[in-house]
Protein backbone atom coordinates (compact mmCIF):
# COMPACT_ATOMS: atom_id res chain seq x y z
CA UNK A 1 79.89 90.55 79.57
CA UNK A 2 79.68 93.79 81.53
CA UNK A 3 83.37 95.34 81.97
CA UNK A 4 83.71 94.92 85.59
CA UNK A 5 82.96 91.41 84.81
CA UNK A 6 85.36 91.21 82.22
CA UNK A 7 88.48 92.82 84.64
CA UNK A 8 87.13 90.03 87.54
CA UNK A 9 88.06 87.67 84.95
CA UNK A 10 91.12 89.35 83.67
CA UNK A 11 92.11 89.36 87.00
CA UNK A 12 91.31 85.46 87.92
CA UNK A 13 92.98 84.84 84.76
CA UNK A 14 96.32 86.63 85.31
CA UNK A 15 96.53 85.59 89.45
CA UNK A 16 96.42 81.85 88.43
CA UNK A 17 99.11 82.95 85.82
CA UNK A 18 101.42 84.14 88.59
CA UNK A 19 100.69 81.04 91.07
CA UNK A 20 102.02 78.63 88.04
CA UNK A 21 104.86 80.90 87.19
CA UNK A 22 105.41 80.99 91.00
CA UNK A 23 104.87 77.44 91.72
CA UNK A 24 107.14 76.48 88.18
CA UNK A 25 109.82 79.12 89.79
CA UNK A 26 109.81 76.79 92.99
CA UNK A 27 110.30 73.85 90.93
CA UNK A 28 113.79 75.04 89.21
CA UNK A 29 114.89 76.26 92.29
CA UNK A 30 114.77 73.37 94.32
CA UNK A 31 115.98 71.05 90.80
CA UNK A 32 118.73 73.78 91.27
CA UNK A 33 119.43 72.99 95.56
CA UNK A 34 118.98 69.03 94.72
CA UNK A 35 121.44 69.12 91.97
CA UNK A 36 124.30 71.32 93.93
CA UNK A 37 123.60 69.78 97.06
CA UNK A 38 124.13 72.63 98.65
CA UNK A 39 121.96 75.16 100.67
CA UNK A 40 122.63 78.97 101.26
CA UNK A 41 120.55 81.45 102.43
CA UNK A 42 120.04 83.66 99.28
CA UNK A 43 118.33 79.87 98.17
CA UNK A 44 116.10 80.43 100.96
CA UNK A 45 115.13 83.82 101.10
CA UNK A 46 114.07 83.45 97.41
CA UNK A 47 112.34 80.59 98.41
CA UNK A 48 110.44 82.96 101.39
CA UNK A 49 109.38 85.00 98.07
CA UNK A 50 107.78 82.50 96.56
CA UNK A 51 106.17 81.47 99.33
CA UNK A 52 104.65 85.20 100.13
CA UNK A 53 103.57 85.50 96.44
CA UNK A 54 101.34 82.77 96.76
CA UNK A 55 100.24 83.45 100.27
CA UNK A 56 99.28 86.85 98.42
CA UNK A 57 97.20 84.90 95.95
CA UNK A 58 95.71 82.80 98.00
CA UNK A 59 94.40 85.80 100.19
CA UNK A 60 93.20 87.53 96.87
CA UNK A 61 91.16 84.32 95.76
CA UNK A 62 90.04 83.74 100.22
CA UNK A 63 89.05 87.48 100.55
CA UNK A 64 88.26 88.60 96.85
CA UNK A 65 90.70 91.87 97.25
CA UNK A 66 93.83 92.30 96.98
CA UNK A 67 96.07 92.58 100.23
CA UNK A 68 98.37 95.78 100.86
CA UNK A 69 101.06 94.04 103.42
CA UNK A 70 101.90 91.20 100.90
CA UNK A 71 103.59 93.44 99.00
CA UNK A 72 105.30 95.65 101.29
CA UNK A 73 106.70 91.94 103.23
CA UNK A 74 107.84 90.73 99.49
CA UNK A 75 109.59 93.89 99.10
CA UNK A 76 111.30 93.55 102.41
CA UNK A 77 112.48 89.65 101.67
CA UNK A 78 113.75 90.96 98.45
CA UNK A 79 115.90 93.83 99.77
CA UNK A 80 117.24 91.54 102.30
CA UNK A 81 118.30 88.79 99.76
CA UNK A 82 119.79 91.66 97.54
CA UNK A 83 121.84 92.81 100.59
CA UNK A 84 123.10 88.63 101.34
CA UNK A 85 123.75 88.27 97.66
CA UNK A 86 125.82 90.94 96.89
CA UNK A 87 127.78 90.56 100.39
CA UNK A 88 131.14 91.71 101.16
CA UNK A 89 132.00 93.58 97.94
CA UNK A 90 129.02 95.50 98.11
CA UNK A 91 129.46 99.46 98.92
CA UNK A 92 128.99 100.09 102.08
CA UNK A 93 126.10 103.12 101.21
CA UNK A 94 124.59 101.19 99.41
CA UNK A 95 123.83 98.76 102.43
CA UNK A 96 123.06 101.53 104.17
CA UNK A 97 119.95 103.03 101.64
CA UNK A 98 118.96 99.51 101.32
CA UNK A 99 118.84 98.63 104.99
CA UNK A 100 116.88 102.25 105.06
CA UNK A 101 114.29 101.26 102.48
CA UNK A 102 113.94 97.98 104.70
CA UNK A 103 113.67 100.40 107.56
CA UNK A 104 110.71 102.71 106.07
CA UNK A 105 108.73 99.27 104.53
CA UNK A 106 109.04 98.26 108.17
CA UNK A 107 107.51 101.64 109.34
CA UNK A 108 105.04 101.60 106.49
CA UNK A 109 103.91 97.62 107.75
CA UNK A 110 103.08 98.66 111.20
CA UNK A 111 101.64 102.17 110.39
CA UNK A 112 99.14 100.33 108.11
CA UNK A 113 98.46 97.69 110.94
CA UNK A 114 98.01 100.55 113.40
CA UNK A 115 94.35 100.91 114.60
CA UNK A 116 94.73 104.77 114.91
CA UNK A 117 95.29 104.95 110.86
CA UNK A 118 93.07 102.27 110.08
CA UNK A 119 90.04 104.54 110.86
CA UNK A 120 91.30 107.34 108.51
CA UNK A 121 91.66 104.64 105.63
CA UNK A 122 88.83 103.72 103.65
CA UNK A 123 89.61 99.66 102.50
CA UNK A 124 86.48 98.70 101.30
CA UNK A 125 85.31 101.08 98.77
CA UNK A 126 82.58 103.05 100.05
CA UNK A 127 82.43 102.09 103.45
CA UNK A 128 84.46 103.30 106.45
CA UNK A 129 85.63 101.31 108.61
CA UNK A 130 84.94 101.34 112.19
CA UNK A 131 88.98 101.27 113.58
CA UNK A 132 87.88 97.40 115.50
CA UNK A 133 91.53 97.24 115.25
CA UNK A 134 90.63 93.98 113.54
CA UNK A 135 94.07 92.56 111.54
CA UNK A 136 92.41 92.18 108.11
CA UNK A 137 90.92 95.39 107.64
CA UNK A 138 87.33 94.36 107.07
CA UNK A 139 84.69 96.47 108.39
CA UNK A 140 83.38 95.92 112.06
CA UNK A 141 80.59 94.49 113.41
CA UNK A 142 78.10 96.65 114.76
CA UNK A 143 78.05 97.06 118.71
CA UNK A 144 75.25 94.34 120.43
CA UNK A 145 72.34 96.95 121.66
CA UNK A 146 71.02 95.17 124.04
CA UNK A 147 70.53 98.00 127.02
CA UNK A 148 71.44 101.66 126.69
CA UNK A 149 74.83 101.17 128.08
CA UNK A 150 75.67 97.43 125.73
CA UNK A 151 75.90 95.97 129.21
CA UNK A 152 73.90 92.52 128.76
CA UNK A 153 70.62 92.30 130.70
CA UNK A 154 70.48 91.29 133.98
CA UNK A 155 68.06 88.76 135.61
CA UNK A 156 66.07 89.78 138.05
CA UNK A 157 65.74 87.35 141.14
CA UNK A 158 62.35 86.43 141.93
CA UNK A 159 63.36 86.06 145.83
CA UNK A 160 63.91 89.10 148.23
């Protein structure tokens, strides 16, 4: 087994480790909602980042390559429910640097979606990609050339 071979595997292995901790995770917390019988919103916001972990790994497994928003939107949902959990008695700084770093994730997410950057980043190890300003970052594809000018050939009409 070559070693890019083996971290493919190590890889498969340990994503499909983190879907059944995810997916197990889940589990308790909705035992937890059933049993209480009672809803609040830190309940759903953790339930949000479950639900982008696997969206993350399902992308991986879809795309073969790991996704760079996934993170920075898990990150985001996991501010936010610090922010509702620790509510009222919370310092009011510390809202603030929290509410920042949800401010500059925010930045970061649409800078990376921008299709001015995405020309200057290279996603797909070796090859650049074209700035389509396509969402998933995958490389172009290359312009029709069917006249000079990629204007589709005209017919010409046989009467005058």
């Amino acid at each position: 087994m070559t070693p890019t071979n083996l971290m493919r595997f190590s890889e498969r292995v340990l994503l499909g480790l983190v879907m059944l901790m995810t997916l197990a995770a889940v589990g308790l917390e909705v035992r937890d909602v059933v049993i209480s019988r009672t809803v609040t919103l830190a309940d759903i916001l953790l339930l949000f980042l479950y639900a982008e972990v696997l969206s993350m790994v399902t992308v991986y497994y879809a795309q073969d390559r790991a996704a760079f928003l996934y993170p920075i939107v898990i990150a985001m949902t996991a501010l936010s429910r610090l922010i509702v959990l620790q509510g009222k008695e919370m310092d009011p700084r510390s809202i603030l640097f929290e509410a920042s770093a949800i401010f500059i994730l925010a930045l970061a997410l649409v800078l990376m979606r921008s299709p001015v950057l995405r020309g200057l980043v290279d996603r797909s190890f070796g090859e650049r990609p074209l700035g389509d300003g396509s969402a998933d970052g995958a490389p172009a594809t290359p312009a029709r050339q069917d006249t000079p000018d990629n204007e589709p050939p005209t017919e010409v009409s046989s009467r005058r």
